[in-house]
Protein backbone atom coordinates (compact mmCIF):
# COMPACT_ATOMS: atom_id res chain seq x y z
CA UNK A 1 -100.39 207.69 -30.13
CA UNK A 2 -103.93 208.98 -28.95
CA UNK A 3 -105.40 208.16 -32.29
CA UNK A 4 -104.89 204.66 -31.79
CA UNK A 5 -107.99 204.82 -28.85
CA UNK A 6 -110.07 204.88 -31.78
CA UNK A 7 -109.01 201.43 -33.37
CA UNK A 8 -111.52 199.09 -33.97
CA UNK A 9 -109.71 196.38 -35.77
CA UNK A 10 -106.20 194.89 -35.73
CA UNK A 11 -103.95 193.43 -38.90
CA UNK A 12 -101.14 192.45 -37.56
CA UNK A 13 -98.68 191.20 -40.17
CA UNK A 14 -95.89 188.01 -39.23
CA UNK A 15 -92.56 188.22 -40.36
CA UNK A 16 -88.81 188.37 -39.55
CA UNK A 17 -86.93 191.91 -39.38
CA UNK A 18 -86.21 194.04 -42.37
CA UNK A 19 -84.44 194.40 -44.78
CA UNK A 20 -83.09 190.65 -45.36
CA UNK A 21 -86.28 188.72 -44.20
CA UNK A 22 -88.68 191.26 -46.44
CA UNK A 23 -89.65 188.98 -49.37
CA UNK A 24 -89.63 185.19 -47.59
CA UNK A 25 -92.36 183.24 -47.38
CA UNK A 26 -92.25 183.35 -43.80
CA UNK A 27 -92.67 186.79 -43.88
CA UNK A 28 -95.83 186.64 -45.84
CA UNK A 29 -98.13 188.53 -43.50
CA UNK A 30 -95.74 190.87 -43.18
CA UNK A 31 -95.45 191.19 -47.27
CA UNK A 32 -99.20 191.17 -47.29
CA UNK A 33 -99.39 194.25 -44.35
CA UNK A 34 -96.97 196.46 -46.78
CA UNK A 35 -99.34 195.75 -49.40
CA UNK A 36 -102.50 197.18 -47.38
CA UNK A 37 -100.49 199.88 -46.32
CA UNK A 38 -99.61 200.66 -50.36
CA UNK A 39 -103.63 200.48 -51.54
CA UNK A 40 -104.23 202.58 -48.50
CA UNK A 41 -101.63 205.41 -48.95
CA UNK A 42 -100.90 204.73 -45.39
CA UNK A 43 -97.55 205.66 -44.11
CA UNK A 44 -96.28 204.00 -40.97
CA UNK A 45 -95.36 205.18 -38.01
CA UNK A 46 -93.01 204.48 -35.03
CA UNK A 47 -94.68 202.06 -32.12
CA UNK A 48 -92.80 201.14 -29.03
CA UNK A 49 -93.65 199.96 -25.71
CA UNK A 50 -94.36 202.49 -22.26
CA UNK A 51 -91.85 203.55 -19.92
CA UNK A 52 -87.89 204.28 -20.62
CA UNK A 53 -86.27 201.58 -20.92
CA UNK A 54 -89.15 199.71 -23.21
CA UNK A 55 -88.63 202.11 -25.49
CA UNK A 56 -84.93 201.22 -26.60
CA UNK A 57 -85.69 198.02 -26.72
CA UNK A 58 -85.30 196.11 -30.24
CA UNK A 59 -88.25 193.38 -29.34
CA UNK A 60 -90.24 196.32 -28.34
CA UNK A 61 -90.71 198.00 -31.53
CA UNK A 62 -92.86 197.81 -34.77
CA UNK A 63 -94.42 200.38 -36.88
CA UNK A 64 -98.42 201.25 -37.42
CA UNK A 65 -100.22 202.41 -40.03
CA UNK A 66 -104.43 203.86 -40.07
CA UNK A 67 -106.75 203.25 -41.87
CA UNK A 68 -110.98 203.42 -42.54
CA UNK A 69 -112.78 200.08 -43.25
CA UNK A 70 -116.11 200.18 -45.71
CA UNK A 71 -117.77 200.94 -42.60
CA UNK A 72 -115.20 203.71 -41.48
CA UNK A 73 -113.87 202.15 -38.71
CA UNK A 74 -110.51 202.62 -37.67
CA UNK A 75 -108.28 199.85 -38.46
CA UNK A 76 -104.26 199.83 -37.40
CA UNK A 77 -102.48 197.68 -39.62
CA UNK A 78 -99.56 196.90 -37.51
CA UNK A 79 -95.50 194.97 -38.31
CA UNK A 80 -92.96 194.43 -35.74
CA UNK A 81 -89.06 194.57 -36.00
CA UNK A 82 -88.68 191.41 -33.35
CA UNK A 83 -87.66 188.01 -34.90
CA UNK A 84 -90.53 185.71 -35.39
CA UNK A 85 -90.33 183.92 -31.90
CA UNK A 86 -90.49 187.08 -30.11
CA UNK A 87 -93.64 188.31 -32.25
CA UNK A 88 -95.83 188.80 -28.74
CA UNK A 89 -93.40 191.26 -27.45
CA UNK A 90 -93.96 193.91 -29.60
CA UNK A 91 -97.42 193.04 -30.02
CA UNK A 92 -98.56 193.05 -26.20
CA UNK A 93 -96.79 196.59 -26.19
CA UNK A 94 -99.00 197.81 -29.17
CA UNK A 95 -102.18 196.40 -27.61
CA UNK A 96 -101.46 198.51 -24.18
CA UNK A 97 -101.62 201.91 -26.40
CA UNK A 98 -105.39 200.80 -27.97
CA UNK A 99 -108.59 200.90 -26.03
CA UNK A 100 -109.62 197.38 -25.15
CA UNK A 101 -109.79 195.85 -28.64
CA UNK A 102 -112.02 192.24 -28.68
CA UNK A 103 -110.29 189.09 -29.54
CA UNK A 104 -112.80 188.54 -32.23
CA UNK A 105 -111.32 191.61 -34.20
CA UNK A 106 -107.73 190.97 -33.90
CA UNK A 107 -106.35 189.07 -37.04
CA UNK A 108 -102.66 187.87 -37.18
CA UNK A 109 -101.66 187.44 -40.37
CA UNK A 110 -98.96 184.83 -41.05
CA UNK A 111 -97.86 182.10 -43.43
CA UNK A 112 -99.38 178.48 -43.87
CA UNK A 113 -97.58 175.68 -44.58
CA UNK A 114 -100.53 173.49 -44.93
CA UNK A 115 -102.25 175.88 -47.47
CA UNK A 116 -101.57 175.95 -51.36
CA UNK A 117 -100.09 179.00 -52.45
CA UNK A 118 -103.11 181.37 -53.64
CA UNK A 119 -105.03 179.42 -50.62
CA UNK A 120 -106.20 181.68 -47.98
CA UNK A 121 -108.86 181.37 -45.09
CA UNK A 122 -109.46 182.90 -41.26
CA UNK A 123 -109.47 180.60 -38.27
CA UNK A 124 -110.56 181.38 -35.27
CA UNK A 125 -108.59 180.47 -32.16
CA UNK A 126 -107.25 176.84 -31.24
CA UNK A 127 -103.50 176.18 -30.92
CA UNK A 128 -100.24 177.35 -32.90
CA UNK A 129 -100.04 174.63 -34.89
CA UNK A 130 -96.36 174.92 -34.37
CA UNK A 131 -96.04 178.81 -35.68
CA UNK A 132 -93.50 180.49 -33.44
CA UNK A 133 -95.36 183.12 -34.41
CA UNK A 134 -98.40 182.46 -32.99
CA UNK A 135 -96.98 180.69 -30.21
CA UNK A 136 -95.46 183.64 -29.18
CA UNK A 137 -98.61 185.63 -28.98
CA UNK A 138 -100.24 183.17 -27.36
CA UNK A 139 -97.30 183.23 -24.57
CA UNK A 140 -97.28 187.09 -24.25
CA UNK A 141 -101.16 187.76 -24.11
CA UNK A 142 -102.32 185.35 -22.58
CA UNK A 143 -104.52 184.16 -24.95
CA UNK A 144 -105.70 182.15 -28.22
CA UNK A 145 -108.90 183.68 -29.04
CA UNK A 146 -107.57 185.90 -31.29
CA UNK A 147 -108.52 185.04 -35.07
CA UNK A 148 -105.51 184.00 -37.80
CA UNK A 149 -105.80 185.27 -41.39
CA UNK A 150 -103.62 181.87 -42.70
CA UNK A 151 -101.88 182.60 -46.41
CA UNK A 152 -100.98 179.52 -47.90
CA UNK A 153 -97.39 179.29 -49.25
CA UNK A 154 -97.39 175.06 -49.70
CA UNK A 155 -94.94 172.63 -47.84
CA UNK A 156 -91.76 171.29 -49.52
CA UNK A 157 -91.65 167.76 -50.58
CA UNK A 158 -89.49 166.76 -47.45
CA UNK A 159 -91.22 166.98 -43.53
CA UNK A 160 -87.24 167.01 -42.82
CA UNK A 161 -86.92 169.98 -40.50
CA UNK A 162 -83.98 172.14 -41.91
CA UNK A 163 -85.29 171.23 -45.15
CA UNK A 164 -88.63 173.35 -44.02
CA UNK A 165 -86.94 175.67 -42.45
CA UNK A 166 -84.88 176.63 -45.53
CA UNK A 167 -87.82 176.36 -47.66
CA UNK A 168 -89.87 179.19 -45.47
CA UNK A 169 -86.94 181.65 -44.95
CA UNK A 170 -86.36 181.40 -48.73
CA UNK A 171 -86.73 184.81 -51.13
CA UNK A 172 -90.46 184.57 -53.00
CA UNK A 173 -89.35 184.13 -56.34
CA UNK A 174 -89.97 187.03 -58.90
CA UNK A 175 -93.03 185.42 -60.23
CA UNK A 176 -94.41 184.15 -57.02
CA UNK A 177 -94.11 188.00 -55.53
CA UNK A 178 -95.76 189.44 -59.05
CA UNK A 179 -98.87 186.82 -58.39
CA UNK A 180 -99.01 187.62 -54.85
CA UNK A 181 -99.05 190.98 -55.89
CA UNK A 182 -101.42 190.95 -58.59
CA UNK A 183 -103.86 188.00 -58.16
CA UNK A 184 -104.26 186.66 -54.39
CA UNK A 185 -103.89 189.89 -52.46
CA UNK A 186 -106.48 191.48 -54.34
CA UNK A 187 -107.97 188.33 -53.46
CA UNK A 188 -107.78 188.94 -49.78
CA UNK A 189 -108.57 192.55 -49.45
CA UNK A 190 -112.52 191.54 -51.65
CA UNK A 191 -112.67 188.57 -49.15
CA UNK A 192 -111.75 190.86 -45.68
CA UNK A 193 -114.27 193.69 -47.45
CA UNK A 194 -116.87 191.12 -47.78
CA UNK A 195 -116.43 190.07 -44.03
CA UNK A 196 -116.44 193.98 -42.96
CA UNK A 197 -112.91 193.61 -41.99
CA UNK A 198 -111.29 196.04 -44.27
């Protein structure tokens, strides 16, 4: 994984493990990753953590994928196979195989609740707002500098707690996934162009 020295820029893409967790809203950043990846034509690769045993270890692993920004920097786009609560695992692995990569150019993209489907915006530190997620990151890097790309996916009538939990591990729904697909993504890769992200 020498190439990876050479990344500039991190996407790293939330979500639960494949293949029954692909399409929930949860998952979005995740969703949103494989979508890069497929404008791209960037195929992923293998990523797991130093040392023996690290590397047959399920929370370890996730997969990377390279690509050149409009100003040809290297960018990893990067998706783990850990649940959502163990998202730093995986993550803090990744990060030892990079060269020192700033806090200001690491984005974690992942699902918001609070956001309007089609809704999307980057924030820059500050706390987890209750993302396991994020929280996780947080725990395993030792830090909350990093900056969140936040994809709204709305909030179910109820604040009931199963009720939101069943509401965010729930498929996308045919015609969410094909506006996803065709109108806000695009949406997101003109807005992370315009910030010389992508």
């Amino acid at each position: 994984m020498s190439n990876l020295k050479n990344t500039i820029k991190i996407l790293y893409g939330l979500g639960n493990p494949s293949p029954n967790y692909d399409k929930t809203l949860h998952s979005i950043g995740k969703v949103y990753i494989n979508h890069l990846a497929r404008v791209y034509k960037a195929e992923f690769k293998q990523s797991r953590g130093k040392g023996f045993f690290a590397a047959f270890n399920f929370a370890n692993r996730g997969e990377y994928a390279l690509i050149r920004n409009s100003k040809g920097e290297q960018v990893a786009l990067f998706k783990s196979d850990s649940f959502m609560n163990l998202s730093g695992v995986p993550y803090k692995q990744f990060l030892k195989n990079c060269d020192t990569i700033q806090y200001a150019n690491q984005y974690i993209v992942h699902d918001d609740l609070e956001s309007k489907p089609g809704k999307f915006k980057i924030k820059n530190g500050g706390s987890p707002e209750g993302h396991n997620g994020l929280k996780s990151i947080i725990d395993s890097i030792g830090s909350k500098d990093f900056q969140r790309l936040k994809i709204g996916i709305g909030r179910p009538d109820s604040k009931d707690p199963e009720v939101v939990a069943n509401y965010v591990t729930s498929n996308i729904s045919s015609e969410e996934y094909r506006r996803y697909k065709e109108e806000i993504f695009p949406q997101i890769d003109e807005f992370l162009k315009k910030n010389n992200i992508l």
